[in-house]
Protein backbone atom coordinates (compact mmCIF):
# COMPACT_ATOMS: atom_id res chain seq x y z
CA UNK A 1 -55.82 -63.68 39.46
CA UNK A 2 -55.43 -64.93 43.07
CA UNK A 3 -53.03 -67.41 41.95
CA UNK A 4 -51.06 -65.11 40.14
CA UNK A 5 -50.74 -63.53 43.06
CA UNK A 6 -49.92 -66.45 45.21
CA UNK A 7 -47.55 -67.92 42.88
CA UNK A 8 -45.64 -64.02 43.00
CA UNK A 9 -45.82 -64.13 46.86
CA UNK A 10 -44.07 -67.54 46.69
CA UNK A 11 -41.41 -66.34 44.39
CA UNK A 12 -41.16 -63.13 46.30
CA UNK A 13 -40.12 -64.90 49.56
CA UNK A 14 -38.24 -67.66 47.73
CA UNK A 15 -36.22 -64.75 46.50
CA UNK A 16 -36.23 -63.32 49.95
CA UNK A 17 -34.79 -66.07 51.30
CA UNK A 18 -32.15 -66.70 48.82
CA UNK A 19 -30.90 -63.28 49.29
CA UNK A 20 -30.85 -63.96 53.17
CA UNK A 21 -28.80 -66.91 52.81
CA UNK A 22 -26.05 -65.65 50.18
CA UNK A 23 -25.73 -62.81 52.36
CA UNK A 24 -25.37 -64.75 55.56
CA UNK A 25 -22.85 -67.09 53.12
CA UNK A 26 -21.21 -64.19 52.90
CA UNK A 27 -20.21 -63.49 55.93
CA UNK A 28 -16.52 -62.58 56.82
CA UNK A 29 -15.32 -65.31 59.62
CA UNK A 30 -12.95 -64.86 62.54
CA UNK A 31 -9.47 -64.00 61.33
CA UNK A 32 -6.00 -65.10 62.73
CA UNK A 33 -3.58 -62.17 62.40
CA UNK A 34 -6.07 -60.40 60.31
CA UNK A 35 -5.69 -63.43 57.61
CA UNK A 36 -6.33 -66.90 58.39
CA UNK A 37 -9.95 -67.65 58.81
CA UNK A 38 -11.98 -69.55 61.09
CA UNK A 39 -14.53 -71.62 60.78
CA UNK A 40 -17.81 -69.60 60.51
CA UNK A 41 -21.21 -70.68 61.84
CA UNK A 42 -21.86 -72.01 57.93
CA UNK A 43 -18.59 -73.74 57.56
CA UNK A 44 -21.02 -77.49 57.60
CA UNK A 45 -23.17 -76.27 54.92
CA UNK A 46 -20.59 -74.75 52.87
CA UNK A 47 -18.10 -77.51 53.48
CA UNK A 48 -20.81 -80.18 52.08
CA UNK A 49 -21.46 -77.90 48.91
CA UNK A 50 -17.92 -77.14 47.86
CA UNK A 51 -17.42 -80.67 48.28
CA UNK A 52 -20.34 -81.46 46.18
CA UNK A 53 -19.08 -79.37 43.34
CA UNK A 54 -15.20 -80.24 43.35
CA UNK A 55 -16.56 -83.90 42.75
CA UNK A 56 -18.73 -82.77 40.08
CA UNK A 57 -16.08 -80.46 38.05
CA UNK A 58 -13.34 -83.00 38.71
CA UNK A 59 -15.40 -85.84 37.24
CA UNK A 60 -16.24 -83.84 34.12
CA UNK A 61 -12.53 -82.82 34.02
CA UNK A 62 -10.83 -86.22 34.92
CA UNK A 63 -12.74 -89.12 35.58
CA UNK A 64 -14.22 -89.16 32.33
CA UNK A 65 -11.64 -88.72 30.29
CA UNK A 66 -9.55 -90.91 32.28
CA UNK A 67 -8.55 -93.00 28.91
CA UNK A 68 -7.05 -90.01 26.91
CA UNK A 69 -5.46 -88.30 30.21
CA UNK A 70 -3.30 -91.37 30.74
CA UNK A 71 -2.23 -92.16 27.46
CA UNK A 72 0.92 -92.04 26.16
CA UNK A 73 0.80 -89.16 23.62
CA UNK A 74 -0.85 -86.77 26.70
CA UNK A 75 1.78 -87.93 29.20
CA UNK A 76 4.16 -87.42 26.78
CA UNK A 77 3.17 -83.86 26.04
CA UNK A 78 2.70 -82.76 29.69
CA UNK A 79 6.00 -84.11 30.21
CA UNK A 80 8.36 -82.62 27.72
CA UNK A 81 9.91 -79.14 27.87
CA UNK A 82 6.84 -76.24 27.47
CA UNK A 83 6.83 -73.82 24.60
CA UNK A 84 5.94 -70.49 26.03
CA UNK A 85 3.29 -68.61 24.71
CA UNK A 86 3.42 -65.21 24.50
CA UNK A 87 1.46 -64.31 27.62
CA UNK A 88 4.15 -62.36 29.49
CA UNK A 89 3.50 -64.64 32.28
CA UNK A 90 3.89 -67.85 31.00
CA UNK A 91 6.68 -70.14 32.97
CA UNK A 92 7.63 -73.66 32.58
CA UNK A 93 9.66 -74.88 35.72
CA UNK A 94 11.24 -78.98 36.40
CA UNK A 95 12.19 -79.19 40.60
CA UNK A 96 14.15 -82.42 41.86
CA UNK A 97 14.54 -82.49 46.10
CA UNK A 98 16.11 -85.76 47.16
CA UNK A 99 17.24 -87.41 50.55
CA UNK A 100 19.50 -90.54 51.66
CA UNK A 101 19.63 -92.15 54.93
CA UNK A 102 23.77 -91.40 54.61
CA UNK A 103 21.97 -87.52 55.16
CA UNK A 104 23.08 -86.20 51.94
CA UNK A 105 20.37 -83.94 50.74
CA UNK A 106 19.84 -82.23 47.09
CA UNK A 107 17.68 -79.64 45.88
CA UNK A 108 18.04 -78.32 42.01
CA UNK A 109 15.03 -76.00 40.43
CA UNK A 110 14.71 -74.77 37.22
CA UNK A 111 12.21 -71.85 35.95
CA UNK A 112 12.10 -70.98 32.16
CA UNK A 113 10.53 -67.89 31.44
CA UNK A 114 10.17 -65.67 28.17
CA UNK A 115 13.14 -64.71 26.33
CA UNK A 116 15.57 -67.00 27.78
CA UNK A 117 15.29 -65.48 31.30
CA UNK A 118 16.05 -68.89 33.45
CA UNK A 119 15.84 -69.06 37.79
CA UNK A 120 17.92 -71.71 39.09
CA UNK A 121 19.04 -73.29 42.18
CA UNK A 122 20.88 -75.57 43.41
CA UNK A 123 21.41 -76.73 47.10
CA UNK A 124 23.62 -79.81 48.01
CA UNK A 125 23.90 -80.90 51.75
CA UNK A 126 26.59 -83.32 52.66
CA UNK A 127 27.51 -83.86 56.52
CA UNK A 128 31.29 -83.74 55.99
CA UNK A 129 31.02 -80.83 53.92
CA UNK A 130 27.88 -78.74 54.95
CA UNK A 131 26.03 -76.62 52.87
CA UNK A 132 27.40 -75.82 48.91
CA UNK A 133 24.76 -73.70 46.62
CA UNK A 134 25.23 -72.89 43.24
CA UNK A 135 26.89 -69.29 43.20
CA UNK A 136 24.64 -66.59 41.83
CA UNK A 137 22.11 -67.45 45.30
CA UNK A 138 20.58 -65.45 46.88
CA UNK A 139 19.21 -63.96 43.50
CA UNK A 140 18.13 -67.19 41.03
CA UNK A 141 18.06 -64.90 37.59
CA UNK A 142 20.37 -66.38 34.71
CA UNK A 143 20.60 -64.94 31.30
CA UNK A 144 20.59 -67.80 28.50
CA UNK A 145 20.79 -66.61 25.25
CA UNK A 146 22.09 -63.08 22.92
CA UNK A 147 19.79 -60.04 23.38
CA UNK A 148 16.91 -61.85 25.24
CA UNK A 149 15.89 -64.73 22.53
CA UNK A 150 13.44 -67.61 23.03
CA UNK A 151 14.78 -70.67 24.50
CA UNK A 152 13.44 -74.13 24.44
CA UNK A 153 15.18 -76.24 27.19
CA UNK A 154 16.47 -76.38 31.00
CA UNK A 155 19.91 -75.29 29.87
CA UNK A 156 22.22 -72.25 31.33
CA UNK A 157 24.31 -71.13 33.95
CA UNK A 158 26.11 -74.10 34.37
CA UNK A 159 22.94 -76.54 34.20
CA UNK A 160 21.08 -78.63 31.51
CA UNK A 161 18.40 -81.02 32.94
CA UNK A 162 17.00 -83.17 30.02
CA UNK A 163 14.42 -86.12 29.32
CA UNK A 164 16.07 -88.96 28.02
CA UNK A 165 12.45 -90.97 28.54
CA UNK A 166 8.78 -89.95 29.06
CA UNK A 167 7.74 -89.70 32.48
CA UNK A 168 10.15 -92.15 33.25
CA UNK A 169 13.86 -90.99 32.90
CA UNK A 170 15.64 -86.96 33.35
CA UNK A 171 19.35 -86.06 33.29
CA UNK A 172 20.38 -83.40 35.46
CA UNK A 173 23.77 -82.04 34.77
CA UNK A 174 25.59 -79.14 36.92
CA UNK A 175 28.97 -77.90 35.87
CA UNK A 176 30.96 -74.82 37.35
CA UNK A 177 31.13 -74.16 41.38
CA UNK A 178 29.19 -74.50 44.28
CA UNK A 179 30.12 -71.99 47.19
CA UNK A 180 30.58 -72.98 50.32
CA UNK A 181 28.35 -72.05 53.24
CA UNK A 182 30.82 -72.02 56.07
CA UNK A 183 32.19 -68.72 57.89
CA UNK A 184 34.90 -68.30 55.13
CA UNK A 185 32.99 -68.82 52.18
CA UNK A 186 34.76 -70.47 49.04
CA UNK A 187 34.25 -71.78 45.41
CA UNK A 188 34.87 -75.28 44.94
CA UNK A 189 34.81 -76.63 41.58
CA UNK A 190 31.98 -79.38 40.82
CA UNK A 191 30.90 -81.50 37.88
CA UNK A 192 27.49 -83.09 38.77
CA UNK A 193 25.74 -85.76 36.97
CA UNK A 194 22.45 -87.52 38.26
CA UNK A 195 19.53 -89.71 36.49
CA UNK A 196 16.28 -89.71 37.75
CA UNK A 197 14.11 -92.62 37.13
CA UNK A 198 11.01 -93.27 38.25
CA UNK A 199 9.92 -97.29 37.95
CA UNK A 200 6.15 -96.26 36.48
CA UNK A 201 4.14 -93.56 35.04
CA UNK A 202 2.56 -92.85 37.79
CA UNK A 203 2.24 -89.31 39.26
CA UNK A 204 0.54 -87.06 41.04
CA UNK A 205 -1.21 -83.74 39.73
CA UNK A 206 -2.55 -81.26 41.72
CA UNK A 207 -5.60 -80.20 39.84
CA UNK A 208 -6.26 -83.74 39.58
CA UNK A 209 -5.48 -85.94 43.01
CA UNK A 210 -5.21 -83.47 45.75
CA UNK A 211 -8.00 -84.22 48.19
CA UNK A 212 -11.51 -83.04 47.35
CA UNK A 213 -11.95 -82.42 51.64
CA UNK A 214 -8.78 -80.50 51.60
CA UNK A 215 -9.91 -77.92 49.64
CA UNK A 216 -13.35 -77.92 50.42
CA UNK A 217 -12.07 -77.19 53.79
CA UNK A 218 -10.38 -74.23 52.69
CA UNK A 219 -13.11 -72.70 50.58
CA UNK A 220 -15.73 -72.98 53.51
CA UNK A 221 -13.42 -70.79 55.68
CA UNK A 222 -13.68 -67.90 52.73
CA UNK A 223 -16.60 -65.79 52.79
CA UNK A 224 -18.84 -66.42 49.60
CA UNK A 225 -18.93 -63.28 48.33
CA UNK A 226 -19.25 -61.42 44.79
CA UNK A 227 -15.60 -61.48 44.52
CA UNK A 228 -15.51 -65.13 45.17
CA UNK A 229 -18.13 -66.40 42.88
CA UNK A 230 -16.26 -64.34 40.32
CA UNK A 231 -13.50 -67.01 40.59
CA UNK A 232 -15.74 -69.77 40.92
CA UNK A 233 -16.77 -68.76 37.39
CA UNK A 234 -14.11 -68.58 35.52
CA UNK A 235 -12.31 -71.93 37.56
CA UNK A 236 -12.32 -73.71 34.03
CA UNK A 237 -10.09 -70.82 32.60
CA UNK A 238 -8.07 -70.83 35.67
CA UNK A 239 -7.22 -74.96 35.90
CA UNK A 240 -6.81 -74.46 31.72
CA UNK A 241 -3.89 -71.77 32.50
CA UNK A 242 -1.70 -73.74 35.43
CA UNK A 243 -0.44 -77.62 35.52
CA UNK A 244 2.00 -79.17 38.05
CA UNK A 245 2.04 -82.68 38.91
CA UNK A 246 4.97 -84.63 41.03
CA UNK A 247 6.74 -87.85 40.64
CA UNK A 248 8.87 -90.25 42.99
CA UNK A 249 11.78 -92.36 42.05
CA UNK A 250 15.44 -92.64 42.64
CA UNK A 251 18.49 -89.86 41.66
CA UNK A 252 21.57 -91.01 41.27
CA UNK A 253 25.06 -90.68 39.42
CA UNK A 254 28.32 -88.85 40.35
CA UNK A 255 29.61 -86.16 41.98
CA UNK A 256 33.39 -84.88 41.39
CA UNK A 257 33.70 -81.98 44.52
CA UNK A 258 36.93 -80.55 43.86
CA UNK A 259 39.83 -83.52 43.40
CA UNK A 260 37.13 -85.68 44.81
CA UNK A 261 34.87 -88.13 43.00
CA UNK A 262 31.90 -90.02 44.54
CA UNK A 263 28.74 -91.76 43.79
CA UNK A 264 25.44 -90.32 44.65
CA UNK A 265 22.14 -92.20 45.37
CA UNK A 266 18.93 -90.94 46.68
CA UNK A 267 15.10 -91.47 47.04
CA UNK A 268 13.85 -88.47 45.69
CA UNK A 269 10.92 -86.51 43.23
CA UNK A 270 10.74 -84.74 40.47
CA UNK A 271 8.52 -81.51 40.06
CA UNK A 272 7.15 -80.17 36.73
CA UNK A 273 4.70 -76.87 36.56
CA UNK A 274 3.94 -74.70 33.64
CA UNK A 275 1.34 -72.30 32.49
CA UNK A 276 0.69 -69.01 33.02
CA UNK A 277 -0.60 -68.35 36.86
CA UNK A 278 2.38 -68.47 38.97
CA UNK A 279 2.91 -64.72 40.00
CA UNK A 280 4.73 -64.99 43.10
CA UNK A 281 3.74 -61.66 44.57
CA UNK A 282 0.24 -62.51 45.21
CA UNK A 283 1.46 -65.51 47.38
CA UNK A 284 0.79 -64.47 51.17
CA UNK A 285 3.10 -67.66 52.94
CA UNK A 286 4.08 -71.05 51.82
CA UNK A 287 5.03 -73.76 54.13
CA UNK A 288 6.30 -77.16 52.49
CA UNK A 289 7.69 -80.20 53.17
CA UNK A 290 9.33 -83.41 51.19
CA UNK A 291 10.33 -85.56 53.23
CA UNK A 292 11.93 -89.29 52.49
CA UNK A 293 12.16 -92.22 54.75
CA UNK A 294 14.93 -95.14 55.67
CA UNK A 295 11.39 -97.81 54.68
CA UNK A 296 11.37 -96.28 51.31
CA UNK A 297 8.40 -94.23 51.37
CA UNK A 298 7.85 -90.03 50.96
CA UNK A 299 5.78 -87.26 52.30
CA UNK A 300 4.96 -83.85 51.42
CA UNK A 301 3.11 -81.71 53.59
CA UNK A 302 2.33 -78.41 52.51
CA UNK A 303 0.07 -75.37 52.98
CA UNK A 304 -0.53 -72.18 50.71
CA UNK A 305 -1.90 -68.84 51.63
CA UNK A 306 -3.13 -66.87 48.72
CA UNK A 307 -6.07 -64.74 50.03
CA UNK A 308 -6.20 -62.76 46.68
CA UNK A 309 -7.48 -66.30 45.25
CA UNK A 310 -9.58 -67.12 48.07
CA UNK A 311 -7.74 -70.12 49.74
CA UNK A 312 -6.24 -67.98 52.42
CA UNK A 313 -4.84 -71.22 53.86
CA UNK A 314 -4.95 -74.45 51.70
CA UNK A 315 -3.87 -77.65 52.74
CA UNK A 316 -1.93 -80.10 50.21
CA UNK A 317 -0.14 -83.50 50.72
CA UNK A 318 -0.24 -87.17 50.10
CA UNK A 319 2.39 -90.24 51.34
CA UNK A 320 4.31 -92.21 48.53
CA UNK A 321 4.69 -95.91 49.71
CA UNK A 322 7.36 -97.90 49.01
CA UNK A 323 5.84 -99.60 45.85
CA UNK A 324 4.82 -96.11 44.22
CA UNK A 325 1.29 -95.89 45.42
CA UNK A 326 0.20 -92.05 45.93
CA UNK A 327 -2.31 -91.65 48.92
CA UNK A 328 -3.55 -88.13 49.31
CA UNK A 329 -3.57 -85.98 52.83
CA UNK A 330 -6.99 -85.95 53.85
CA UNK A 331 -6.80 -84.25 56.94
CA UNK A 332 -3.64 -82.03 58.44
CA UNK A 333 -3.20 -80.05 61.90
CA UNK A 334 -0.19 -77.83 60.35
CA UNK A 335 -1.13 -74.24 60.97
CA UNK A 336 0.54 -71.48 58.86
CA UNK A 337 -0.15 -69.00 62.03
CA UNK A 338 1.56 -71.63 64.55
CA UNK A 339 4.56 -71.59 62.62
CA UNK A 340 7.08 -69.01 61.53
CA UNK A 341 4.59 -65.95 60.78
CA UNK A 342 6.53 -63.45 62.24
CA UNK A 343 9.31 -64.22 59.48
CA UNK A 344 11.54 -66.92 61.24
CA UNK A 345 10.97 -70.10 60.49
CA UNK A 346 11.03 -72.79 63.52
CA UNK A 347 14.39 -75.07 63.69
CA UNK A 348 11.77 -77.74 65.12
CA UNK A 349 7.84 -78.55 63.96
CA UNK A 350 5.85 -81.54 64.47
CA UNK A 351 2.02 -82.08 63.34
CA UNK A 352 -0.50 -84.63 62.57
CA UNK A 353 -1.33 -85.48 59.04
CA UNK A 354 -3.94 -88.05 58.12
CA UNK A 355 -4.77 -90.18 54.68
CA UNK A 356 -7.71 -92.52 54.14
CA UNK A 357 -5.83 -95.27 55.73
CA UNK A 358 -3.52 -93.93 58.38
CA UNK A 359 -2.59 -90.93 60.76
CA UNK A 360 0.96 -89.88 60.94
CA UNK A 361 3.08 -87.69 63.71
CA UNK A 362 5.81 -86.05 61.94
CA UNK A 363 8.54 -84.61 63.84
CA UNK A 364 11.16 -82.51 62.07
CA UNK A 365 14.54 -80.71 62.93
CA UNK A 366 16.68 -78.39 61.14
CA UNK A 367 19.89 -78.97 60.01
CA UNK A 368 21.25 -76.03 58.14
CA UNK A 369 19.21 -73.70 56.74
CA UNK A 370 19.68 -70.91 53.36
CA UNK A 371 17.65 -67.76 51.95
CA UNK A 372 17.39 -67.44 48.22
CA UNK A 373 14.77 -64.39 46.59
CA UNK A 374 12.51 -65.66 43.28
CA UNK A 375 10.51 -63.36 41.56
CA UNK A 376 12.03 -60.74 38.97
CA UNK A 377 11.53 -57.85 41.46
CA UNK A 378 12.75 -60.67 44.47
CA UNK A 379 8.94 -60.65 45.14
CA UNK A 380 9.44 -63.15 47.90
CA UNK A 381 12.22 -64.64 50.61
CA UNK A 382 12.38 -68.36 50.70
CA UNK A 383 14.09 -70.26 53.68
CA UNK A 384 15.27 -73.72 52.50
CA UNK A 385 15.76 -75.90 55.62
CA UNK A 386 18.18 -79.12 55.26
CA UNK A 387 15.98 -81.46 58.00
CA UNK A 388 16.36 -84.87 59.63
CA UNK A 389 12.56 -85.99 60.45
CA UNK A 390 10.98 -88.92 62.36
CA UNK A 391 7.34 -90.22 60.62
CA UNK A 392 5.87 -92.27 63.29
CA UNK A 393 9.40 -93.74 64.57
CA UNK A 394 10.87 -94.25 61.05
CA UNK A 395 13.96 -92.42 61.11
CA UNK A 396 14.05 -90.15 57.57
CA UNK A 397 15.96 -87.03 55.49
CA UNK A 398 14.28 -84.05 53.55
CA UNK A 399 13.86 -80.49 52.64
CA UNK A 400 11.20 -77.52 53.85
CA UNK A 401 10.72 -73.91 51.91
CA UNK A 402 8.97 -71.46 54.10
CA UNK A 403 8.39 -68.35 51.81
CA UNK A 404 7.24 -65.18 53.05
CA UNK A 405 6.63 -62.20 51.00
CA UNK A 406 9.21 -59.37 50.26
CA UNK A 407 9.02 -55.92 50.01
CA UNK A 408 12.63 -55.03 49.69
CA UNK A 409 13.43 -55.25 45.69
CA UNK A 410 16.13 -56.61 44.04
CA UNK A 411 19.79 -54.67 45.07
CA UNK A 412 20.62 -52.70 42.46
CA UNK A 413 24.00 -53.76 42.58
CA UNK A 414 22.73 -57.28 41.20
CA UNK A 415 20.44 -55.73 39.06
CA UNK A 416 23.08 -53.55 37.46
CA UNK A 417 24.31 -56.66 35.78
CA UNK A 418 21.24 -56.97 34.07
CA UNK A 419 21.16 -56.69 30.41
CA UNK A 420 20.07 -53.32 29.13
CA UNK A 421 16.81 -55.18 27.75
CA UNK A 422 16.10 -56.68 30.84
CA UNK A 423 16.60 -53.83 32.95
CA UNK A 424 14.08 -51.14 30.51
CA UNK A 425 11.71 -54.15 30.93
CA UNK A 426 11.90 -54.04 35.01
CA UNK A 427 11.63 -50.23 34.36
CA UNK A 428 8.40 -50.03 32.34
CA UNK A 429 7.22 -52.81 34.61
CA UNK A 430 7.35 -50.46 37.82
CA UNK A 431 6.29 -48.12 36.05
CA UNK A 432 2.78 -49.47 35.32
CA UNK A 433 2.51 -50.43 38.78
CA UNK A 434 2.79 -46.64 40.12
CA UNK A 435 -0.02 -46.38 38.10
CA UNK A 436 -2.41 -49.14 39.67
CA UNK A 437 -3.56 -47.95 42.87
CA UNK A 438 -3.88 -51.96 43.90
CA UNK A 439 -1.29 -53.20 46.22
CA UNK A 440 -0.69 -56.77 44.69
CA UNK A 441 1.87 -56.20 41.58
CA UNK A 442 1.94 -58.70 38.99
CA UNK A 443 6.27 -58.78 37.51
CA UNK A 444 6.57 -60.55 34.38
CA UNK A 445 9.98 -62.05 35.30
């Protein structure tokens, strides 16, 4: 009887002292602006246990199955034009941002959705010319089939980007106008035909290669509350339902601007998501950059605030070298809160980024700058910055998005365009939202 009773003493102030410490876990840290945290008094201890389990889930979801991940018929798969499935989320999306040291810059992006509903840009910086964009921007929506069918490639409103070989080779293809940026705007006809090729397989995925510290760093700043190990639980279902991995190589081809005609030939990556957890309008900020280098290698620098998934500020990165090797961002001084938040972006920004092997001072400044809207209701604003950069003294050329979220809608004078199916999908869209008395809204398109 007596050691009954010890044994439900022991328990009772083992629970006790569980209860103490997920409480204390879950305690809110200092905010920034009332959204980027702090490190709290437990950041250590929770930085050393979200570390712990990343390496644990990513083993059992990568390292093991290393074999079958980098085969052929899986690269293959991951690589080729999505079906969509019939979540009314699901999005497939191929991005290509490129760079030469002549400062020619080019930025083309591609989003499939459901029921051939396609967002494109395209951005082309050339320092006799200036700034050319495709014509629809700001507003990215195309229409690509009869009465809202399916559609099964990157084709529409003047574009078709295709694989011509497995993680190796894609054709972009732009035919129509670009408008001109200038103070007297103007159309100027343009046939556009790049290849990008990439000289191995090699890539690198998010889920997969983004540093383990990063994002333990992230999730330590959170508070660990119910909310949060809700997520934590269903993280399988989550990493099952989103996949976006990046590759470096070389774009070139031809460019006919006008009577004009001249080659093209850039360092450059290409950008492949799908899945269905992209919604836009649960994003907070974005900062990122890709930046490419006169010694051959890339950057990209990035970090995400989505509080409504608990990384309220998550840092991403890694440095391509010259022969193709991927080296992930391990530790980064770029602040979301030191740069833009009030809804400018900076024309100038330099921070410290780190990988296993080397630190790097990064010094960037804009050259011309555009706003295009994504998201079916224009959920959020995107600045796309045209920037020179210096990476510790190597001189370099490159793009940065700053997104910020938007409240405004889409005009109705561009949404009058819309098809009539389109438009009484927008409507019974909205009007589900009046409904939900949350404040994030979740738009199909």
């Amino acid at each position: 009887m007596v050691f009954l009773l010890a044994l439900g003493l022991i328990f009772g102030i083992l629970w006790t002292l569980i209860s103490v410490v997920l409480k204390l876990l879950g305690l809110k840290p200092p905010l920034i602006f009332n959204k980027y945290p702090l490190k709290g008094i437990f950041y250590r201890v929770k930085f050393w246990l979200a570390l712990l389990v990343l390496r644990r889930l990513r083993y059992r979801i990568y390292r093991r199955n290393e074999e079958v991940l980098g085969s052929p018929e899986h690269l293959a798969k991951i690589d080729r034009p999505q079906e969509l499935s019939t979540d009314p989320k699901s999005y497939d999306v191929v991005s290509f941002m490129a760079a030469n040291k002549e400062g020619q810059k080019l930025m083309v992006t591609l989003e499939r959705r459901r029921r051939g509903v396609l967002k494109a840009a395209l951005y082309l910086w050339l320092p006799e010319q200036g700034l050319l964009s495709s014509p629809n921007l700001p507003d990215m929506i195309h229409f690509t089939t009869e009465d809202g069918q399916e559609s099964s490639e990157f084709q529409g409103g003047g574009f078709h980007v295709y694989q011509e070989e497995s993680m190796k080779v894609w054709r972009i293809q732009y035919k129509g106008v670009l408008k001109s940026q200038g103070e007297e705007e103007k159309d100027i006809p343009v046939n556009l035909d790049l290849r990008f090729k990439s000289s191995s397989t090699e890539h690198f995925d998010y889920s997969r290669d983004l540093s383990s510290s990063l994002i333990a760093d992230s999730i330590a700043r959170e508070a660990w509350n119910e909310r949060f190990y809700s997520v934590i639980r269903s993280v399988n279902h989550i990493m099952d339902r989103r996949t976006h991995y990046e590759q470096n190589g070389e774009l070139s081809g031809k460019l006919i601007l006008g009577e004009k005609e001249f080659p093209l030939k850039m360092l450059g990556f290409r950008d492949h998501g799908f899945g269905t957890e992209r919604c836009l309008s649960s994003i907070n900020r974005y900062v990122y950059f890709a930046l490419f280098l006169d010694d051959g290698s890339s950057m990209v620098v990035g970090n995400l605030s989505q509080p409504s998934f608990f990384l309220s500020s998550l840092k991403v990165g890694y440095v391509c070298t010259p022969t193709g090797q991927y080296q992930p961002l391990t530790w980064s001084n770029f602040e979301l809160y030191s740069y833009g938040e009030k809804g400018t972006p900076p024309q100038h920004q330099n921070f410290i980024v780190r990988t296993e092997e080397k630190e790097y001072l990064v010094q960037i400044q804009e050259e011309a700058s555009a706003v295009r809207y994504v998201g079916g209701d224009w959920d959020s604003k995107v600045f796309n910055q045209f920037v020179a950069c210096t990476v510790n003294g190597v001189a370099g050329q490159g793009h940065a998005e700053f997104l910020y979220r938007h409240k405004g809608g889409r005009p109705e004078d561009i949404a009058a365009k819309d098809p009539n199916w389109y438009r009484n999908i927008k409507q019974f869209e909205r009007s589900l939202t009046l409904l939900d008395e949350q404040e994030e809204r979740d738009f199909i398109f």
